[in-house]
N, C-alpha and C. Protein backbone atom coordinates (compact mmCIF):
# COMPACT_ATOMS: atom_id res chain seq x y z
N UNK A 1 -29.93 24.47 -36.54
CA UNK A 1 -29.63 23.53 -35.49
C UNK A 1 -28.42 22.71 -35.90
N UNK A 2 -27.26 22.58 -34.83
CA UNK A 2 -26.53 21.92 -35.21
C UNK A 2 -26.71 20.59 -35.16
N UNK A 3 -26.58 19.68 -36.35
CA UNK A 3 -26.85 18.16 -36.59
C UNK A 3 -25.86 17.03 -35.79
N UNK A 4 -25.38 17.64 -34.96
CA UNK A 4 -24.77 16.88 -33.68
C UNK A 4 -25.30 17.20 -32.51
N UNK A 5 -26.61 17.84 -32.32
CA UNK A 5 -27.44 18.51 -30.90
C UNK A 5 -27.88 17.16 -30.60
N UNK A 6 -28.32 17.19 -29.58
CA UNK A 6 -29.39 15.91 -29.15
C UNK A 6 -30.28 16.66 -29.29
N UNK A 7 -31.19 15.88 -29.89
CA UNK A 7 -32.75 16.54 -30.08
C UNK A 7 -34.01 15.66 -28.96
N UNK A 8 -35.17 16.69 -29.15
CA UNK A 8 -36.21 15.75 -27.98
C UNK A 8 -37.03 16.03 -28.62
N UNK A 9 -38.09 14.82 -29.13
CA UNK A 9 -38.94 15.00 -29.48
C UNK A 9 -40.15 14.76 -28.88
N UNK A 10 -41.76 14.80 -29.23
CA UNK A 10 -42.91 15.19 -28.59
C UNK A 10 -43.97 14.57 -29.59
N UNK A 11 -44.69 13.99 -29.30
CA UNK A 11 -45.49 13.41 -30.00
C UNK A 11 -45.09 13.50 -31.63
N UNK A 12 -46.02 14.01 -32.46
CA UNK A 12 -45.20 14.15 -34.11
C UNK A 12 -44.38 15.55 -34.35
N UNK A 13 -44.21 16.36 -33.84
CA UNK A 13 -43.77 16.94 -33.29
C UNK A 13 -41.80 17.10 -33.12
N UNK A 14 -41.34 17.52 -33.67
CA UNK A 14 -39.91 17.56 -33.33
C UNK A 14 -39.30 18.91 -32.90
N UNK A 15 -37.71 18.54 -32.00
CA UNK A 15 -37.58 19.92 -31.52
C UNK A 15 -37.14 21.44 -32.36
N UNK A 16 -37.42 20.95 -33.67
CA UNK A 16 -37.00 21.52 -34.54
C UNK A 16 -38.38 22.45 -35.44
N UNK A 17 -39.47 21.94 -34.59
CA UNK A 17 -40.99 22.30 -35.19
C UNK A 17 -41.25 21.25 -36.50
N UNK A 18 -40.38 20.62 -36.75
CA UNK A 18 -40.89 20.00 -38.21
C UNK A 18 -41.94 18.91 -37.37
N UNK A 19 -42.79 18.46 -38.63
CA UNK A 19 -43.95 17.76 -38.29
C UNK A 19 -43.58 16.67 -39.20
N UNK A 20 -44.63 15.65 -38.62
CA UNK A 20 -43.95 14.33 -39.45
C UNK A 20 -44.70 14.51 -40.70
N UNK A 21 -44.09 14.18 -42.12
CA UNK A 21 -44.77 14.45 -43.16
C UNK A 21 -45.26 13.14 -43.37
N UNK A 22 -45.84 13.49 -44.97
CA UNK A 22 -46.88 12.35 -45.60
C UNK A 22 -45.84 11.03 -45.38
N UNK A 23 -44.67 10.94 -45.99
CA UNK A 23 -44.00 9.88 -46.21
C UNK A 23 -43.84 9.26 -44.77
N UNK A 24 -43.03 9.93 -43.76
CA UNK A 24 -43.05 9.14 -42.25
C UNK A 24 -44.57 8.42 -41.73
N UNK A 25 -45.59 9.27 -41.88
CA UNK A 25 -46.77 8.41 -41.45
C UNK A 25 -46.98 7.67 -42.41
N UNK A 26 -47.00 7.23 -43.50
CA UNK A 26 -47.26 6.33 -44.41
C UNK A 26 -45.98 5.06 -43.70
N UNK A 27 -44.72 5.28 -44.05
CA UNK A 27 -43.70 4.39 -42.87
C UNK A 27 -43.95 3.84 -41.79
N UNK A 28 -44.53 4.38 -41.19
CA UNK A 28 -44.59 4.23 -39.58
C UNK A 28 -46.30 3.75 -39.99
N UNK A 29 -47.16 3.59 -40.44
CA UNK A 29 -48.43 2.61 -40.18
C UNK A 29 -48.20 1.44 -41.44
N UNK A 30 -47.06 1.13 -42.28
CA UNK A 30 -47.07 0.20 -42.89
C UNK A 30 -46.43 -0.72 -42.03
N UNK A 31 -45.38 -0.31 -40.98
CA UNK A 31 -44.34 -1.46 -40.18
C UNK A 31 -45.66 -1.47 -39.28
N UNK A 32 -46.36 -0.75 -38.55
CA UNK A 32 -47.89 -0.82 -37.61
C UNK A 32 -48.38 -2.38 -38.32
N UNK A 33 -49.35 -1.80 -39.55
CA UNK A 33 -50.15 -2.59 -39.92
C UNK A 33 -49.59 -3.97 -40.30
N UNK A 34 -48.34 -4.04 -40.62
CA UNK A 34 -47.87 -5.42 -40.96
C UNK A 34 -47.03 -5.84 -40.06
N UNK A 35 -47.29 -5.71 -38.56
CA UNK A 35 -47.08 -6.19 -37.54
C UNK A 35 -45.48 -6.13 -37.31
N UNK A 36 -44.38 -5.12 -37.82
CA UNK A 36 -43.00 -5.27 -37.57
C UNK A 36 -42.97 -4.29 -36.44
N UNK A 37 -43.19 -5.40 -35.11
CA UNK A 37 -43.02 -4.84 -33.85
C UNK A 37 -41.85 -5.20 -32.87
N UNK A 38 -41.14 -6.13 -33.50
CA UNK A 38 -39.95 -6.29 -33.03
C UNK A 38 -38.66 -6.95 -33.75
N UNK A 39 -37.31 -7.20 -33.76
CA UNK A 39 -36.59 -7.67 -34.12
C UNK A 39 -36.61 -8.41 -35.28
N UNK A 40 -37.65 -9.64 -34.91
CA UNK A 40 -37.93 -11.16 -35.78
C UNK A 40 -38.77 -10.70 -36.75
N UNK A 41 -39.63 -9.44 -36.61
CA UNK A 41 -41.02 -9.25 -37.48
C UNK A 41 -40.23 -7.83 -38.37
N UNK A 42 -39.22 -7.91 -38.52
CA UNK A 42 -38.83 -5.88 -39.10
C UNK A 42 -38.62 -5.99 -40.82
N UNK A 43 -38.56 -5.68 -41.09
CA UNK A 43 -38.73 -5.23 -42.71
C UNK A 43 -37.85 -4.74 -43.52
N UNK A 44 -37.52 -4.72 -44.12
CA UNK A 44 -36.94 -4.15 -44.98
C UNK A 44 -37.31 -2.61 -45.54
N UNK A 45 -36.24 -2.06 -46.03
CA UNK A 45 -36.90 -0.41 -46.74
C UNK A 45 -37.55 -0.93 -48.09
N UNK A 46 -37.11 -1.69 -48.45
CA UNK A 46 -37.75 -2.37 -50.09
C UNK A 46 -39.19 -2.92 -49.50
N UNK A 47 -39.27 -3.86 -48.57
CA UNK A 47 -40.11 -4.52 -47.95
C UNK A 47 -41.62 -3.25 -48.05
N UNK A 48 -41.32 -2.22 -46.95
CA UNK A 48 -41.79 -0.94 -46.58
C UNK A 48 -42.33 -0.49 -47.85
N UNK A 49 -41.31 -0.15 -48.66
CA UNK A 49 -42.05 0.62 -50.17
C UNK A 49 -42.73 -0.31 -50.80
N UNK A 50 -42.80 -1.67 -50.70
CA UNK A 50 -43.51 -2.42 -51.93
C UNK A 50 -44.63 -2.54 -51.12
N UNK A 51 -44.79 -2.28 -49.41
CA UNK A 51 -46.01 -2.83 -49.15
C UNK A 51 -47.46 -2.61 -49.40
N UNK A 52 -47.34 -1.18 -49.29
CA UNK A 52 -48.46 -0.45 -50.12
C UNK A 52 -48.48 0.50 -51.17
N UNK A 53 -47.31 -0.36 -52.15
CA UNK A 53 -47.11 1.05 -53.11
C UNK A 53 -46.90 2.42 -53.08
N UNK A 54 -45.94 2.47 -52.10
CA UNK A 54 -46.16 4.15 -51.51
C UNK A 54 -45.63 5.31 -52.58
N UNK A 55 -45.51 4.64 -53.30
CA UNK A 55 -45.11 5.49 -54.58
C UNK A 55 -43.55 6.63 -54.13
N UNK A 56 -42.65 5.91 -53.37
CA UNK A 56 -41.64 6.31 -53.10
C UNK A 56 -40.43 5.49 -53.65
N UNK A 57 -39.25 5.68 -54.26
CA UNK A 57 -38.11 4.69 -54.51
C UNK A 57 -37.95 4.74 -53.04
N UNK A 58 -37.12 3.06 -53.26
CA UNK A 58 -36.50 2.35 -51.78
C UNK A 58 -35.90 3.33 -51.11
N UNK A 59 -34.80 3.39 -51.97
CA UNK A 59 -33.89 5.04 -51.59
C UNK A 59 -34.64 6.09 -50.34
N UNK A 60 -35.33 6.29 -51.34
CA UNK A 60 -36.17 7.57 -50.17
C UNK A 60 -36.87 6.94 -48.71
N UNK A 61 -37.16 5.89 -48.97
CA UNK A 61 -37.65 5.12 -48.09
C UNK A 61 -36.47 4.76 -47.02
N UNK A 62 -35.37 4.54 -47.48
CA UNK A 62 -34.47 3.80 -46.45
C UNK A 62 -33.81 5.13 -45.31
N UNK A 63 -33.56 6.20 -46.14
CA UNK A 63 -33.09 7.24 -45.84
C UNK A 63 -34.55 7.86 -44.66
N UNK A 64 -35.40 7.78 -44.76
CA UNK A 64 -36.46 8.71 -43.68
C UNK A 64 -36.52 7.44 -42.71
N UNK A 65 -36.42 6.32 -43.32
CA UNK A 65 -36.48 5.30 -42.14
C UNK A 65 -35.04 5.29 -40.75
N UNK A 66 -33.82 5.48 -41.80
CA UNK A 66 -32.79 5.60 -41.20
C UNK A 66 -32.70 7.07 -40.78
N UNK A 67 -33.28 8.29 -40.77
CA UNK A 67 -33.98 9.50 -39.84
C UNK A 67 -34.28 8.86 -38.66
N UNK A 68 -35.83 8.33 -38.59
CA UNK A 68 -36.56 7.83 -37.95
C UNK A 68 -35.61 7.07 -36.89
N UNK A 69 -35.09 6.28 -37.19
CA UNK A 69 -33.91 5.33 -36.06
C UNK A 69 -33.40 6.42 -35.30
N UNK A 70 -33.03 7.39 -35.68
CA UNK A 70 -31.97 8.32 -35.01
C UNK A 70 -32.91 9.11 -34.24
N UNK A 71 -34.16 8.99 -34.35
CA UNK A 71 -35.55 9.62 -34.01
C UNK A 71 -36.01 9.03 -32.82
N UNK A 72 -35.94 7.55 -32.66
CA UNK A 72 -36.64 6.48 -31.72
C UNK A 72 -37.73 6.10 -32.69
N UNK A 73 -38.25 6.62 -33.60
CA UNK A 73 -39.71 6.16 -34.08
C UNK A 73 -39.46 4.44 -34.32
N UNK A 74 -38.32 3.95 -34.94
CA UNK A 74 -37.88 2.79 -35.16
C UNK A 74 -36.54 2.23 -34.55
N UNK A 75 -36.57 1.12 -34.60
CA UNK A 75 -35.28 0.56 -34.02
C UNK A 75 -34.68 -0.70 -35.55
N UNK A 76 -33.87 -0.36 -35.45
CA UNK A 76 -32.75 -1.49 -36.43
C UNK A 76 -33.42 -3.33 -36.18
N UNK A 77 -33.94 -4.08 -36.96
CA UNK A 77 -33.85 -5.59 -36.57
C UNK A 77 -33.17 -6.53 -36.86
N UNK A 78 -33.23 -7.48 -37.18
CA UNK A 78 -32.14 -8.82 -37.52
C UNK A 78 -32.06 -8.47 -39.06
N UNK A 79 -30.64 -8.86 -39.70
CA UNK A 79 -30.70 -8.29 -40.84
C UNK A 79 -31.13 -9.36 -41.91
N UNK A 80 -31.48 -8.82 -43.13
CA UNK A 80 -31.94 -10.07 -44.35
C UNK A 80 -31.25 -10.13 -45.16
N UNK A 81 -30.27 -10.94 -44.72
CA UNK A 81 -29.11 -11.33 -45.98
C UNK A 81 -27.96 -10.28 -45.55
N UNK A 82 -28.01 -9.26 -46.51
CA UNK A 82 -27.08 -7.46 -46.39
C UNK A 82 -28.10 -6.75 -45.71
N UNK A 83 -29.14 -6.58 -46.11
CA UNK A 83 -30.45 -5.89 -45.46
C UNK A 83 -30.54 -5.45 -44.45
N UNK A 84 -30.74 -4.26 -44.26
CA UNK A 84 -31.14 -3.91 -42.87
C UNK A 84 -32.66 -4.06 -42.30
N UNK A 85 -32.80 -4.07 -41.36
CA UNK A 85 -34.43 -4.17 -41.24
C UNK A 85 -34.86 -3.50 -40.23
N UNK A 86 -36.23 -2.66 -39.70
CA UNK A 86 -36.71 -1.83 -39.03
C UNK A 86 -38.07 -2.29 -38.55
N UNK A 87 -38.22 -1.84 -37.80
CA UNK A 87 -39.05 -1.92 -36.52
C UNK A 87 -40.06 -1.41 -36.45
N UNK A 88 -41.10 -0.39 -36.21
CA UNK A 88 -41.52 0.44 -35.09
C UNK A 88 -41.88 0.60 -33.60
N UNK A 89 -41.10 1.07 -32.95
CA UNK A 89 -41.50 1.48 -31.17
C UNK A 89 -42.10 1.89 -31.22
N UNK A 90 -42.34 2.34 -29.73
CA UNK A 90 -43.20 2.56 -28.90
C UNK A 90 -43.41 4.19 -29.33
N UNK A 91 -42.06 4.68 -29.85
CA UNK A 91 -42.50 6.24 -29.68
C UNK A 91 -42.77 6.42 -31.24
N UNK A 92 -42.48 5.39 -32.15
CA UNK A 92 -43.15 5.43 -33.28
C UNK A 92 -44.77 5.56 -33.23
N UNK A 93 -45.05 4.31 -32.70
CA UNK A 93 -46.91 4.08 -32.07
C UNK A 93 -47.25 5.50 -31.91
N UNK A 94 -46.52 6.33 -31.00
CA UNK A 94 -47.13 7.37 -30.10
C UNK A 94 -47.21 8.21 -31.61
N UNK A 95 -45.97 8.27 -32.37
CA UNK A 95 -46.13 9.57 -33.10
C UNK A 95 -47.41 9.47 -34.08
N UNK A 96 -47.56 8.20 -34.57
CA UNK A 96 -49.14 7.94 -35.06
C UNK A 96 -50.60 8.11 -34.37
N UNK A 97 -50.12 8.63 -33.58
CA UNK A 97 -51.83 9.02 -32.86
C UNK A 97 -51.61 10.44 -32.78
């Protein structure tokens, strides 16, 4: 697939058949559970990895998060300091069920 296609995705599900792995659902129910549902509430990738020890460097973390943006699962929030910070939407929510 060329990495300039627009892609559509479908519940966890992408148009590419990949499925969301361990690390994205671990992502996507830590911004859930610690309420970063919008702008004012978003997190950090450091934030994300320290929250439940996901046993990932930030690194890896910032990079599937910054996937995810390009995904809809998350949206970009107010930044912390240099920091970027993330979200989860609505089609994040969805891809967790």
């Amino acid at each position: 697939m060329n990495p300039f296609e627009s892609r559509i995705f479908h519940g966890n599900q992408r148009k590419d058949g990949g499925a969301l792995n361990r690390l994205g659902f671990l992502i996507l129910s830590v911004l859930s559970k610690s309420g970063a549902v919008d702008r004012k509430s978003a997190m950090t990738a450091k934030e994300i990895a320290e929250a439940e020890d996901l046993g990932y460097k930030d690194n890896t973390v910032y990079k599937k998060v910054a996937e995810f943006e390009l995904m809809g699962y998350v949206a970009a929030g107010y930044k912390d300091g240099k920091a970027k910070t993330f979200y989860i939407t609505d089609a994040g929510r969805g891809a967790l069920e």
